[in-house]
Protein backbone atom coordinates (compact mmCIF):
# COMPACT_ATOMS: atom_id res chain seq x y z
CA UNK A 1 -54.10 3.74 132.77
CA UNK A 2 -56.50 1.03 132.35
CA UNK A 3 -56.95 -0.95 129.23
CA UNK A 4 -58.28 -4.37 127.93
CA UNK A 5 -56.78 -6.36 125.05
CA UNK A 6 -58.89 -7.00 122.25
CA UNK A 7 -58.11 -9.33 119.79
CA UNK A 8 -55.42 -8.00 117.11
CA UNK A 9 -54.40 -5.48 119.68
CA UNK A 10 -53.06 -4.93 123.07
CA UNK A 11 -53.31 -1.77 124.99
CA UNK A 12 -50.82 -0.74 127.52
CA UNK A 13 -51.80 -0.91 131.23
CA UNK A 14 -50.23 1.19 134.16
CA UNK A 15 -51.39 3.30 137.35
CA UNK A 16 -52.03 6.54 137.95
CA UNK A 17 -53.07 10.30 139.76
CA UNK A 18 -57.12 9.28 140.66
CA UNK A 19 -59.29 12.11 139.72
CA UNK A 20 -60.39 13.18 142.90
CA UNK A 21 -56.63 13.92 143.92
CA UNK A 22 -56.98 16.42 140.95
CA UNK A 23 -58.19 20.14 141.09
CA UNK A 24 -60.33 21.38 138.21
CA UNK A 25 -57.45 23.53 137.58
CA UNK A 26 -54.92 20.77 137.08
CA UNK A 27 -57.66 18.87 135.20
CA UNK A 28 -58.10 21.60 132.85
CA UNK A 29 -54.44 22.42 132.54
CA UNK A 30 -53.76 18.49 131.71
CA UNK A 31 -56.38 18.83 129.27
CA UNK A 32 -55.17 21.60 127.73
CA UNK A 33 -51.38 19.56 127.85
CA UNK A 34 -53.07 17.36 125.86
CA UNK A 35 -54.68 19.50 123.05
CA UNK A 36 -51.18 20.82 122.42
CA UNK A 37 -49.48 17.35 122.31
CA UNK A 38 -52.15 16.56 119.98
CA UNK A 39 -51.52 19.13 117.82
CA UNK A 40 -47.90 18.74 117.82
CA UNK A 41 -48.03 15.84 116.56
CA UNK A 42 -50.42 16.56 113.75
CA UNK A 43 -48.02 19.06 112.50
CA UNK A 44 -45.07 16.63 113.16
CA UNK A 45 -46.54 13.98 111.01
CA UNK A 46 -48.85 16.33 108.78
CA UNK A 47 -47.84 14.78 105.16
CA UNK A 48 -49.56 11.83 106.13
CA UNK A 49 -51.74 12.11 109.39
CA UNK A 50 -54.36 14.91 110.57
CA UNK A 51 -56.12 15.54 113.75
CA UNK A 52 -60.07 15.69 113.80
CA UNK A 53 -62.10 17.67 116.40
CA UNK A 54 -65.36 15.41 116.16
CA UNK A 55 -68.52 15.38 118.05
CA UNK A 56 -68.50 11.38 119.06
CA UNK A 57 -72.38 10.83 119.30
CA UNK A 58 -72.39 11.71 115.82
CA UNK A 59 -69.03 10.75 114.40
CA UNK A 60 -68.66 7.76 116.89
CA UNK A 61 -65.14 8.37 117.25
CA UNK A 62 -64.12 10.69 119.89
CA UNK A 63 -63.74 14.27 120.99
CA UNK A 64 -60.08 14.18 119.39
CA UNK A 65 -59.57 11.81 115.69
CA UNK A 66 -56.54 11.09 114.22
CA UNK A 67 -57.00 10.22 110.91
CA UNK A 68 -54.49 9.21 107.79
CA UNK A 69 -54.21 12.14 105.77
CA UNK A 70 -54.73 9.52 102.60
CA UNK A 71 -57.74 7.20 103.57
CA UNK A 72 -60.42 7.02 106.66
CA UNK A 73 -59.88 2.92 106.65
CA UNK A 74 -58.43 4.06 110.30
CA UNK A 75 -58.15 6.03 113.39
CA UNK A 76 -57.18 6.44 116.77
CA UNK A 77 -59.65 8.28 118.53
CA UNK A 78 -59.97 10.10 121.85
CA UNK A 79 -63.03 10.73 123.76
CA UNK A 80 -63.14 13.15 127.08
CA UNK A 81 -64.90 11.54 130.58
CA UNK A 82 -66.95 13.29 133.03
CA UNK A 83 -68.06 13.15 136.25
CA UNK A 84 -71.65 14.41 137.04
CA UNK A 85 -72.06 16.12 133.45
CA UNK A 86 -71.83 15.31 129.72
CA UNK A 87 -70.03 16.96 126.81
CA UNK A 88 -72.88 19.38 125.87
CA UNK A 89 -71.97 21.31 128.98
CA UNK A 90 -69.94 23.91 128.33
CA UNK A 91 -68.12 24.29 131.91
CA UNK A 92 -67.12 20.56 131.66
CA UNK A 93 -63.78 19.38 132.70
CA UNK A 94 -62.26 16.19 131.78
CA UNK A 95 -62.40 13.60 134.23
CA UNK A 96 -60.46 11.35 132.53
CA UNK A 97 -60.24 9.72 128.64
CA UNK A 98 -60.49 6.88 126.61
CA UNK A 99 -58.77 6.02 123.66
CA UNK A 100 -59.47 3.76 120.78
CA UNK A 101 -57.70 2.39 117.58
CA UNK A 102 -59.82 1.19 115.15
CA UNK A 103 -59.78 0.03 111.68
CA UNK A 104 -62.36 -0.44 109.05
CA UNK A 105 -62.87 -4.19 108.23
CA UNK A 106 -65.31 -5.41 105.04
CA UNK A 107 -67.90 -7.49 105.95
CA UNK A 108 -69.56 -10.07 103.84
CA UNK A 109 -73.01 -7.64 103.05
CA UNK A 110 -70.28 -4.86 101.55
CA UNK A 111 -70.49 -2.83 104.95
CA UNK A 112 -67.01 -0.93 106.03
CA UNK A 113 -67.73 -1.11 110.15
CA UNK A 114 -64.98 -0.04 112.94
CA UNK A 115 -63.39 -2.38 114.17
CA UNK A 116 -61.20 -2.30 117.49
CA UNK A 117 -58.13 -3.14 117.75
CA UNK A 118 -57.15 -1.70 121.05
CA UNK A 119 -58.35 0.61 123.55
CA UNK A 120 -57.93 2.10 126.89
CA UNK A 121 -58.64 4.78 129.73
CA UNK A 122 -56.21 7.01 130.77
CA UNK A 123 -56.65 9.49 133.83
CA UNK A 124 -55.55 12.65 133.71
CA UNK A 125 -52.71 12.69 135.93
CA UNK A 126 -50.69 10.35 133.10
CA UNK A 127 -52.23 12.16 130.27
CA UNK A 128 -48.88 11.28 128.64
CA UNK A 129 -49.24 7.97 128.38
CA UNK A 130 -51.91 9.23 126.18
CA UNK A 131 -50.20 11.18 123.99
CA UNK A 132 -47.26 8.39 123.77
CA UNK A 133 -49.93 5.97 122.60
CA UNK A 134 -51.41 8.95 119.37
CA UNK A 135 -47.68 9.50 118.64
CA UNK A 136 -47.05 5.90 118.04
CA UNK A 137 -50.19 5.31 116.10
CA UNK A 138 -49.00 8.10 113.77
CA UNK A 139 -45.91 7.28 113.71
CA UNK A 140 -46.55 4.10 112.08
CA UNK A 141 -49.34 5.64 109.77
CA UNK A 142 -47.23 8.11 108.78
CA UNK A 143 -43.93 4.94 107.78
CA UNK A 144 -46.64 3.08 106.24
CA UNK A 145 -47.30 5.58 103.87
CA UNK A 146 -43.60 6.63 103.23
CA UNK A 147 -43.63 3.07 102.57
CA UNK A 148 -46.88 2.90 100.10
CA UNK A 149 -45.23 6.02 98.26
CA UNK A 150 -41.75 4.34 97.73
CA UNK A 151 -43.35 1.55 96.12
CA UNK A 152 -45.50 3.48 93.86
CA UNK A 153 -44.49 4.32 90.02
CA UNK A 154 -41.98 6.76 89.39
CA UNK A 155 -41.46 9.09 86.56
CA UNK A 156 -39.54 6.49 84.58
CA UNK A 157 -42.15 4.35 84.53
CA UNK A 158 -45.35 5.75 84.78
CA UNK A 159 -47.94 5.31 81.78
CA UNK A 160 -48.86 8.26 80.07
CA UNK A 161 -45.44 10.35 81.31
CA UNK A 162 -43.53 11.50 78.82
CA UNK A 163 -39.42 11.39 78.70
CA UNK A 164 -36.54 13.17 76.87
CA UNK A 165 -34.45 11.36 74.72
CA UNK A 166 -37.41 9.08 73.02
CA UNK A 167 -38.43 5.69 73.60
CA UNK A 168 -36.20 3.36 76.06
CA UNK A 169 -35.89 -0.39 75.62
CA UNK A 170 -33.97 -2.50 77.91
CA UNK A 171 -30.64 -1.85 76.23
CA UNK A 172 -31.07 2.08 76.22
């Protein structure tokens, strides 16, 4: 895997199967290892996290988006690689992917932009790498949230919720 660090983040780097030591069958059964990883881990962490199937010249993002279920101030996206083709063709096979974590930062005019905070390219022989990094990044979207919700009002003291036994004061 090859990555650069950006600063805020740092990407894992490593080594790897090249592409051309691949078949197109391995390629597209990595691929398809992926998918599946992907979704598992949507469904492992789906209170809080959900996984995207986006078109990235329109979306920007990637091919595969994982998003906090609550907000869209981040992501960590995935977009597939080819050799010789493009994603509009519909016999493509990955060549290898890139990955992305980004967060939305305000900027003085009001404008929410992506922002980077670390990225990479994995081939497809260590696709798992790949799915290592998603499950971390949901991981600790889906603990920040569990977080965010403990510290939120409860029923005891939420406005507007009403509670047997009247009126409490601090010696109630």
């Amino acid at each position: 895997m090859r990555a650069c660090k950006i600063p805020g983040g740092v990407a894992p780097t490593g080594g790897g199967i090249a592409m051309s030591e691949l078949s197109e069958e391995e390629r597209v059964q990595r691929t398809t290892a992926l998918i599946d990883g992907l979704e598992q881990i949507a469904k492992r962490y789906e209170e809080h996290v959900f996984l995207a199937w986006e078109d990235p010249v329109i979306f920007g993002g990637g091919h595969f988006v994982l998003y906090p279920e609550e907000n869209s101030m981040s992501r960590f996206a995935i977009e597939e690689q080819y050799a010789d083709t493009d994603w509009s063709d519909d016999d493509r096979v990955a060549t290898s992917w890139t990955w992305i974590s980004e967060t939305r930062v305000r900027q003085p005019d009001g404008d929410y932009p992506w922002v980077p905070l670390a990225r990479g390219e994995v081939k497809p022989g260590e696709y798992t790498q790949l799915l290592e990094l998603a499950e971390a990044w949901a991981k600790n979207t889906n603990d920040l949230a569990v977080r965010e919700q403990a510290l939120t009002a409860d029923s005891m003291t939420a406005p507007g919720v009403e509670r047997p036994g009247g009126e409490r004061t601090f010696l109630t």
